[in-house]
Protein backbone atom coordinates (compact mmCIF):
# COMPACT_ATOMS: atom_id res chain seq x y z
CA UNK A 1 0.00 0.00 0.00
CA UNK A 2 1.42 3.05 -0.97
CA UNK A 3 1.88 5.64 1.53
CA UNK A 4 -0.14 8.55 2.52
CA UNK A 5 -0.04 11.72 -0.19
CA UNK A 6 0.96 13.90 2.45
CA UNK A 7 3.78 11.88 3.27
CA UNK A 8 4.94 11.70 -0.37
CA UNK A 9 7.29 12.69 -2.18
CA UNK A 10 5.98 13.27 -5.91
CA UNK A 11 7.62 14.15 -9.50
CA UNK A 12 5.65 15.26 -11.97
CA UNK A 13 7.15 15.69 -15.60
CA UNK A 14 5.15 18.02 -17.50
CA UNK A 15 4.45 20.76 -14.83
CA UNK A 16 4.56 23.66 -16.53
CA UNK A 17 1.05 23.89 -17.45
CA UNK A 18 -2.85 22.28 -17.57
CA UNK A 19 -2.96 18.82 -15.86
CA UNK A 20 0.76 18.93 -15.01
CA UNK A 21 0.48 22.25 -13.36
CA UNK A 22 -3.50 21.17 -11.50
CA UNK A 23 -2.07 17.98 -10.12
CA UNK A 24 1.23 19.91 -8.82
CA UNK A 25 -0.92 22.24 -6.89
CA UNK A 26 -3.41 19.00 -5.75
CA UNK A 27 -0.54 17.23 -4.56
CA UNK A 28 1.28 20.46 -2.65
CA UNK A 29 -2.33 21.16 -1.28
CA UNK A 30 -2.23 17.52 0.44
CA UNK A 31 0.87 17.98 1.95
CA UNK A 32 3.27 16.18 -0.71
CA UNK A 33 7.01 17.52 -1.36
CA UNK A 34 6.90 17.98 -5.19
CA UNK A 35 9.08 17.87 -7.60
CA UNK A 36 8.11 20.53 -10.52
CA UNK A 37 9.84 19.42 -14.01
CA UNK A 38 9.28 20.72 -17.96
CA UNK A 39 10.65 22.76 -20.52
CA UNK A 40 9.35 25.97 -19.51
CA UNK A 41 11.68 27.46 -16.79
CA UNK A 42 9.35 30.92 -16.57
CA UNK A 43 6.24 28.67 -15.70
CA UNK A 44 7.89 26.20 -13.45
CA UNK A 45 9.18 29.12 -10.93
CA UNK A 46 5.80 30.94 -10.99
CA UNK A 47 4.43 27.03 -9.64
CA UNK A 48 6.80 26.59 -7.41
CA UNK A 49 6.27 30.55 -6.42
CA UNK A 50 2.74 29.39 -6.15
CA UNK A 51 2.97 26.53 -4.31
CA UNK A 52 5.51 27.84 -1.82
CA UNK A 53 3.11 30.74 -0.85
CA UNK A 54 0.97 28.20 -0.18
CA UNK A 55 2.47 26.59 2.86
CA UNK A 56 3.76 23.81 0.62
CA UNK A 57 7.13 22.59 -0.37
CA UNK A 58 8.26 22.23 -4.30
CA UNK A 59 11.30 22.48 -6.27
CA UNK A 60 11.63 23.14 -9.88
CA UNK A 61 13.80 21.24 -12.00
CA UNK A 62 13.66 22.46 -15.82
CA UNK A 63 13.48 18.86 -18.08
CA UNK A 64 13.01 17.88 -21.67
CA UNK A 65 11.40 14.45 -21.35
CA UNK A 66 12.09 13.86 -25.02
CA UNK A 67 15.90 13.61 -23.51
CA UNK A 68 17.17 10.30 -21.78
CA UNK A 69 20.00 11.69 -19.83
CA UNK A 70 17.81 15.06 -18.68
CA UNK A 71 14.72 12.60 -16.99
CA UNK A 72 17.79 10.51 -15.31
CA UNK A 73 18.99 13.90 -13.83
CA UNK A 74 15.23 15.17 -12.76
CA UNK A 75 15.27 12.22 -11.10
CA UNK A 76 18.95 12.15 -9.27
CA UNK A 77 18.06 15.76 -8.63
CA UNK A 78 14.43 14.52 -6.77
CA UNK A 79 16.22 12.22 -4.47
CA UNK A 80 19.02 14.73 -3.75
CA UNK A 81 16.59 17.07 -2.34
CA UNK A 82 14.54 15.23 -0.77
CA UNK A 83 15.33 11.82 -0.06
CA UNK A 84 13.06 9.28 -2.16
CA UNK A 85 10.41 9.06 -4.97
CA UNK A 86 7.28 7.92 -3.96
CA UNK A 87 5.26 8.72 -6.84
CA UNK A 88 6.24 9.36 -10.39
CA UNK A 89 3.43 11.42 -12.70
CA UNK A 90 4.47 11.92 -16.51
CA UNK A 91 2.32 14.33 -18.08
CA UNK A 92 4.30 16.14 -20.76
CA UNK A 93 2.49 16.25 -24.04
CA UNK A 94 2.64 18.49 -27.05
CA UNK A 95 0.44 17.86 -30.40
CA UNK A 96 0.02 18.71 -34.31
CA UNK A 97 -3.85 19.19 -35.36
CA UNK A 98 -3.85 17.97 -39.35
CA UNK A 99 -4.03 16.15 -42.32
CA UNK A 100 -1.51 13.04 -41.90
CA UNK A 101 -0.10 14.13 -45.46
CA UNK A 102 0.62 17.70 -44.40
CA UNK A 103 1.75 16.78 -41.16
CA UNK A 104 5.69 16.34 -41.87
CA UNK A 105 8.43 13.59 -40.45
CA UNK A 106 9.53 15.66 -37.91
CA UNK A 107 6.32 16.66 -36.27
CA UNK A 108 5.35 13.28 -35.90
CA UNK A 109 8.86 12.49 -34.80
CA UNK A 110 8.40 15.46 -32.29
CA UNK A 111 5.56 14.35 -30.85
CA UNK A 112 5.88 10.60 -30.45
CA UNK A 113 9.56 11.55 -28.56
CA UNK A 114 7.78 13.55 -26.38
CA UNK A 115 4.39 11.80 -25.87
CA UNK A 116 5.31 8.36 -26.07
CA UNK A 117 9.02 8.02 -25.37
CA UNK A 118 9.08 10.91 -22.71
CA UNK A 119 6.93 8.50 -20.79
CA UNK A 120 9.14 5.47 -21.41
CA UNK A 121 12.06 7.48 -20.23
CA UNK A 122 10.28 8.57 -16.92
CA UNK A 123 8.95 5.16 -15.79
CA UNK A 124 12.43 3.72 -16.55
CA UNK A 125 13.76 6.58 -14.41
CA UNK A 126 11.30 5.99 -12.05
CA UNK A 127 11.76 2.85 -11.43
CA UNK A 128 15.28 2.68 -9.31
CA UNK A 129 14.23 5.39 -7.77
CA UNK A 130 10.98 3.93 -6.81
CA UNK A 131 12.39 0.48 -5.66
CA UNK A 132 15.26 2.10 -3.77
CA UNK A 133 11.96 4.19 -1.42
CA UNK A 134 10.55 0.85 -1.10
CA UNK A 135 7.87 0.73 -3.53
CA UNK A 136 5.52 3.46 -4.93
CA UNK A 137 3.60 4.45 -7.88
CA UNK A 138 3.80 5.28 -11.64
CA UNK A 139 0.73 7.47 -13.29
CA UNK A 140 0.92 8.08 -16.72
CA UNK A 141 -1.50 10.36 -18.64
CA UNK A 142 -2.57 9.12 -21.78
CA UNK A 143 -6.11 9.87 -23.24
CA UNK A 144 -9.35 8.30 -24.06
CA UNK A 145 -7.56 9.05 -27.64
CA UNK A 146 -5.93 6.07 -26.76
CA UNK A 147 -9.21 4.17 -27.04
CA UNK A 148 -10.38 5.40 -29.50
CA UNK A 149 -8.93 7.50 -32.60
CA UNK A 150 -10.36 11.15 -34.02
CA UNK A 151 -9.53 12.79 -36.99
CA UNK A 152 -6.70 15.63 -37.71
CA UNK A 153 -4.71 14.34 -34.57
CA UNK A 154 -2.66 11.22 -35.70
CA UNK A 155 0.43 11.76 -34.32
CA UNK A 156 -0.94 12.69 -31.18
CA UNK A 157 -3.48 9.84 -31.65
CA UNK A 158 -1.27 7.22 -32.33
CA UNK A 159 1.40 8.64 -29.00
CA UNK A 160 -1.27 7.92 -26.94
CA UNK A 161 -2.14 4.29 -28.21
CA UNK A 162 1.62 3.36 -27.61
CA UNK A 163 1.13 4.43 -24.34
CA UNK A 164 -1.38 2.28 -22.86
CA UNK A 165 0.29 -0.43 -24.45
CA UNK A 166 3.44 0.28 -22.75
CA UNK A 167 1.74 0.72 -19.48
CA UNK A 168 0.36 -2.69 -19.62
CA UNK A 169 3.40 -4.31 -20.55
CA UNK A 170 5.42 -2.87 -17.54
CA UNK A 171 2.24 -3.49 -15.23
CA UNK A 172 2.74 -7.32 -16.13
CA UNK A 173 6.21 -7.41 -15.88
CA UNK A 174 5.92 -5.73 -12.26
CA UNK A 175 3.45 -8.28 -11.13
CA UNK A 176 5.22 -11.09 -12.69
CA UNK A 177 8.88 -9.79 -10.64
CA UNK A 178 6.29 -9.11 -7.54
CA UNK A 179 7.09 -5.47 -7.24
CA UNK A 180 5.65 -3.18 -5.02
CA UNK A 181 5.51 -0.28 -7.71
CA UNK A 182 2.12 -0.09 -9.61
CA UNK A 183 1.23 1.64 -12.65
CA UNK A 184 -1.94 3.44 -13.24
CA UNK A 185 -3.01 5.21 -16.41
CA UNK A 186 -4.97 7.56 -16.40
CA UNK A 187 -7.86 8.68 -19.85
CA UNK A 188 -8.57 11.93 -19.64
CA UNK A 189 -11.33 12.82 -22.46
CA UNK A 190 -11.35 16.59 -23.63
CA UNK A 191 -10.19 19.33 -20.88
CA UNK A 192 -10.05 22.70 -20.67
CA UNK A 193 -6.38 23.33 -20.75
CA UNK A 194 -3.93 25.72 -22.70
CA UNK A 195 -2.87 22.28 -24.67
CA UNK A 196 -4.92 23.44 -27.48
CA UNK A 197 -3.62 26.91 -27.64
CA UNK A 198 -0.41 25.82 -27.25
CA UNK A 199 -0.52 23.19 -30.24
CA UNK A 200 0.62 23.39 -33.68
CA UNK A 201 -2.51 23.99 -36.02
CA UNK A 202 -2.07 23.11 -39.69
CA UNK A 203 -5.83 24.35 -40.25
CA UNK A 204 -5.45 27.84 -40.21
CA UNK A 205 -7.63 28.17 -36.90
CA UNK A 206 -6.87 27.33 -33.25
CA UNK A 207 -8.08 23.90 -32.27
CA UNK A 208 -10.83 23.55 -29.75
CA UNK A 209 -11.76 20.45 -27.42
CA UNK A 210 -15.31 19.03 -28.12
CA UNK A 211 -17.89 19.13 -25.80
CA UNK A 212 -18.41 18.00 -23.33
CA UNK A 213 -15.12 19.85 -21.59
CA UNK A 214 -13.72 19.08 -18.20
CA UNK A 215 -12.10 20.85 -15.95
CA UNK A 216 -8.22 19.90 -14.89
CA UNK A 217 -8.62 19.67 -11.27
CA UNK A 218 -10.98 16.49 -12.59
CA UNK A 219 -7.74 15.10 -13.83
CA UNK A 220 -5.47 16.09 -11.36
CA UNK A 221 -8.14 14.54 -8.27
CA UNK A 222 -7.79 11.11 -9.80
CA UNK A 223 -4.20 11.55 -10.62
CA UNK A 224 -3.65 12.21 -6.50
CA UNK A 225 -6.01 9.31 -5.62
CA UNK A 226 -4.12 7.03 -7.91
CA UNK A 227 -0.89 7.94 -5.79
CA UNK A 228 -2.57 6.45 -2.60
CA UNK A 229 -4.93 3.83 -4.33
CA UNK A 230 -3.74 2.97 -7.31
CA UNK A 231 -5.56 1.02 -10.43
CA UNK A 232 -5.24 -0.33 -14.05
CA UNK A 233 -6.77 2.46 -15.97
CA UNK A 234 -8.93 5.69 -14.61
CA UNK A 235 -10.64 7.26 -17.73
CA UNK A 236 -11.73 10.70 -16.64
CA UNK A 237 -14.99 12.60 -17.69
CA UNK A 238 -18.30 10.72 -18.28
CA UNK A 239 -17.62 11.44 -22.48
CA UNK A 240 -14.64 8.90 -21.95
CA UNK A 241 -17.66 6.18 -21.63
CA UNK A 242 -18.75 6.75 -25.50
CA UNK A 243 -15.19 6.05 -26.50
CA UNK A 244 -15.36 2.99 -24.95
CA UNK A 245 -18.63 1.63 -25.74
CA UNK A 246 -18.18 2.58 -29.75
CA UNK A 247 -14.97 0.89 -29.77
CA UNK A 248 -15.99 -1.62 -28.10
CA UNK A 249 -19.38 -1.95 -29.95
CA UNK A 250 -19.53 -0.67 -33.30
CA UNK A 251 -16.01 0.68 -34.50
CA UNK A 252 -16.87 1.29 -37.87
CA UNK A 253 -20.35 3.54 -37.01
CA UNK A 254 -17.86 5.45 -34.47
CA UNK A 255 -15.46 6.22 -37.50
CA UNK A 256 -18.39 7.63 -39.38
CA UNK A 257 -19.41 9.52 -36.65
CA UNK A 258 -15.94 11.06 -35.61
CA UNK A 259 -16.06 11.77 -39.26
CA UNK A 260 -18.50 14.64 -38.98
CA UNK A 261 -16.30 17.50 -38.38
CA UNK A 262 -18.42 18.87 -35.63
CA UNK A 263 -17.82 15.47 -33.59
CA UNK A 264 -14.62 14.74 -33.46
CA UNK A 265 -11.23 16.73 -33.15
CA UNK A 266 -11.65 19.03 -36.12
CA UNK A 267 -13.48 21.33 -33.97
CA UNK A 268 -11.76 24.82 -34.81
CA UNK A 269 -12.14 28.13 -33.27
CA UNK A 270 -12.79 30.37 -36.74
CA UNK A 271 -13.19 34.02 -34.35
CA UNK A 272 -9.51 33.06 -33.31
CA UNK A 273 -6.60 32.57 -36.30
CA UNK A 274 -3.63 30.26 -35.81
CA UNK A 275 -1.16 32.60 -33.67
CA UNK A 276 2.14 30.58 -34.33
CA UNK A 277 2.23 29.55 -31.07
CA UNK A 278 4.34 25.68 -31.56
CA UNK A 279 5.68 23.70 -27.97
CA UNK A 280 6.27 20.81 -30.48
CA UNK A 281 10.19 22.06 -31.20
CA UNK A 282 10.11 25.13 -28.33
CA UNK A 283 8.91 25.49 -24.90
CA UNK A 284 6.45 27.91 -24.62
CA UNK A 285 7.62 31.17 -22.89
CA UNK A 286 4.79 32.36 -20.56
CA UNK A 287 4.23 32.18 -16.74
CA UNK A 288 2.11 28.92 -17.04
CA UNK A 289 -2.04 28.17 -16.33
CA UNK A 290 -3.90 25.63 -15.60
CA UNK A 291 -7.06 26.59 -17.19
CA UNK A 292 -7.25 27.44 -21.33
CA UNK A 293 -9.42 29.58 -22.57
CA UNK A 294 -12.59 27.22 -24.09
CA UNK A 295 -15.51 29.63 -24.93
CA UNK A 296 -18.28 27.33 -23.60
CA UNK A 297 -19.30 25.88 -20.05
CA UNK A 298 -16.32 23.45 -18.66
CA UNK A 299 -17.72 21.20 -16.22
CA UNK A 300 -16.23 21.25 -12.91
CA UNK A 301 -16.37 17.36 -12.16
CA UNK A 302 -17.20 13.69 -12.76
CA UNK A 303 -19.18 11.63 -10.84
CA UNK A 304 -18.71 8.68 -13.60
CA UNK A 305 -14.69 9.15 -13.03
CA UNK A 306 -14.71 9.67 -8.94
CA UNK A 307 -17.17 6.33 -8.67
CA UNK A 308 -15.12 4.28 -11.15
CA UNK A 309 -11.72 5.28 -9.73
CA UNK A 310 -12.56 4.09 -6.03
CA UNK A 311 -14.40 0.52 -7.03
CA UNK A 312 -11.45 -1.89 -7.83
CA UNK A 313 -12.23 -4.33 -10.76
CA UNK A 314 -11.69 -8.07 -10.07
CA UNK A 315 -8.94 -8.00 -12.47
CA UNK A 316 -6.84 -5.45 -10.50
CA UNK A 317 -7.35 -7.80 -7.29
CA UNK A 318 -6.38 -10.86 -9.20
CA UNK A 319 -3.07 -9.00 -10.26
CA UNK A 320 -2.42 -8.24 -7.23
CA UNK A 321 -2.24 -11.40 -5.55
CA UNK A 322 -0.16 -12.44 -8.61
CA UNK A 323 2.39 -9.85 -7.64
CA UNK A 324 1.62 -10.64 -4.29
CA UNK A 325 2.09 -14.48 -4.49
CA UNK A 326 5.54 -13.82 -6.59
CA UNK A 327 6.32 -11.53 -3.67
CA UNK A 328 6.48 -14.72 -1.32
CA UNK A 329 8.26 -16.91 -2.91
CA UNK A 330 10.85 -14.54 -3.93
CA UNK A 331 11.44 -13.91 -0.09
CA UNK A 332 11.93 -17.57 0.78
């Protein structure tokens, strides 16, 4: 059982902004020591400002995930300060809204570096770090995109399939060594975040999340519950349950439907032109928020979310008395 969040020591890789930035301030809030990592060294000291005023305790080490070496450092530099790792959060993400054929090699190269191996470098840098504290957890944010695919966001898309598929292997692997780390993912469907403003648009308009929109702090409550009880997967936002049923059910009507522009991620803000704005090669240079700037009414929570987090599934039990079983026998 992983230790209480106030009691915690907690990195989280992709700080700087939106559900980095929410769960940073939900863990500090609790009483965690956090660790404050990301590209963006203006927004990481206005967090840590932020946090600090608050009574809390937070250091900011600047980090691009998309680098092996600079993760293995965030992490050296975690312990050095204070102590341990107890729970590991990578949330880093950029994206490219587009055509696949206009969207060139070294966007998608961009984006599954930072997405997708970002990730694998923080779980593998996690994981010394992790075992050497005596156990702890691994949350990685992927997206109910990784369920489920929408239109003019492959690279981003296809990051976020890799993920989950990554997560599971590790979570096997873990159970099947016994380890007391666990991995939870968590599928956050569309929130109101600067991620869209901050984007690359190759549609001559700024790209807008489809309704229905959830707030961050939705993300960032599940992302602190998973650090104290963690599970296999937490999709977030009750939207995140049509994914899964028209996957699930009927793939091919869900493709039709995604393909009405309205529907699926070609939902584009025409009052607002592209404004150049591109974290997919550069940081972006602002104080860092939490909240973006969506033009319609974000909802402020999920009951679907909060009720599915805290009921384990049978399958999570049964893993864990795999892990637990290989546990015991390792020890005699």
């Amino acid at each position: 059982m992983p230790k209480p969040v106030s009691e915690q020591v907690v990195v989280i890789a992709g700080a700087s902004s939106g559900i980095g930035r929410a769960a940073a301030l939900a863990f500090a809030g609790r009483g965690a020591r956090v660790v404050c990592a990301a590209r963006g060294e203006a927004a990481l000291d206005s967090l840590v400002h932020e946090i600090r005023e608050g009574g809390g305790q937070a250091v900011a080490v600047p980090t691009d995930v998309a680098d092996p070496g600079a993760v293995r450092a965030l992490a050296a530099a975690a312990e050095r300060e204070f102590g341990r790792i107890d729970t590991w959060v990578n949330a880093a993400a950029v994206a490219v809204f587009g055509q696949v054929e206009e969207i060139s090699d070294a966007e998608f190269d961009r984006v599954m570096r930072v997405n997708f191996l970002g990730q694998v470098h923080g779980a593998k840098a996690a994981l010394p770090a992790l075992r050497r504290a005596g156990g702890g957890v691994i949350v990685g944010i992927a997206s109910v995109e990784g369920v489920r695919s929408v239109p003019l966001h492959a690279p981003y898309t296809a990051s976020k399939f890799a993920l989950r598929g990554f997560y599971d292997c590790l979570r096997m692997e873990l159970a099947q060594r016994g380890e007391k780390i666990a991995v939870t993912t968590i599928l956050p469907a569309a929130i109101d975040t600067p991620f869209f403003e901050h984007s690359r648009s190759k549609m001559g308009a700024l790209p807008k999340p489809p309704p229905p929109v959830y707030a961050p702090e939705t993300v960032a409550e599940n992302v602190v519950f998973a650090a104290e009880h963690p599970r296999r997967e937490i999709p977030v936002g009750g939207a995140a349950l049509a994914f899964y049923f028209g996957q699930r059910f009927s793939p091919a009507l869900t493709d039709t439907l995604l393909a009405v522009r309205r529907l699926g991620a070609g939902a584009f803000r025409d009052d607002r032109p592209d404004n150049g704005v591109d974290n997919v090669d550069t940081p972006v240079d602002e104080p860092g928020r939490v909240h973006g700037s969506v033009p319609r009414r974000v909802r402020p929570g999920s009951v679907f979310s909060r009720t599915i987090a805290r009921l384990p599934r049978p399958g999570e039990l049964l893993t864990a008395a795999v892990s637990a079983r290989h546990r015991r026998h390792a020890a005699r």
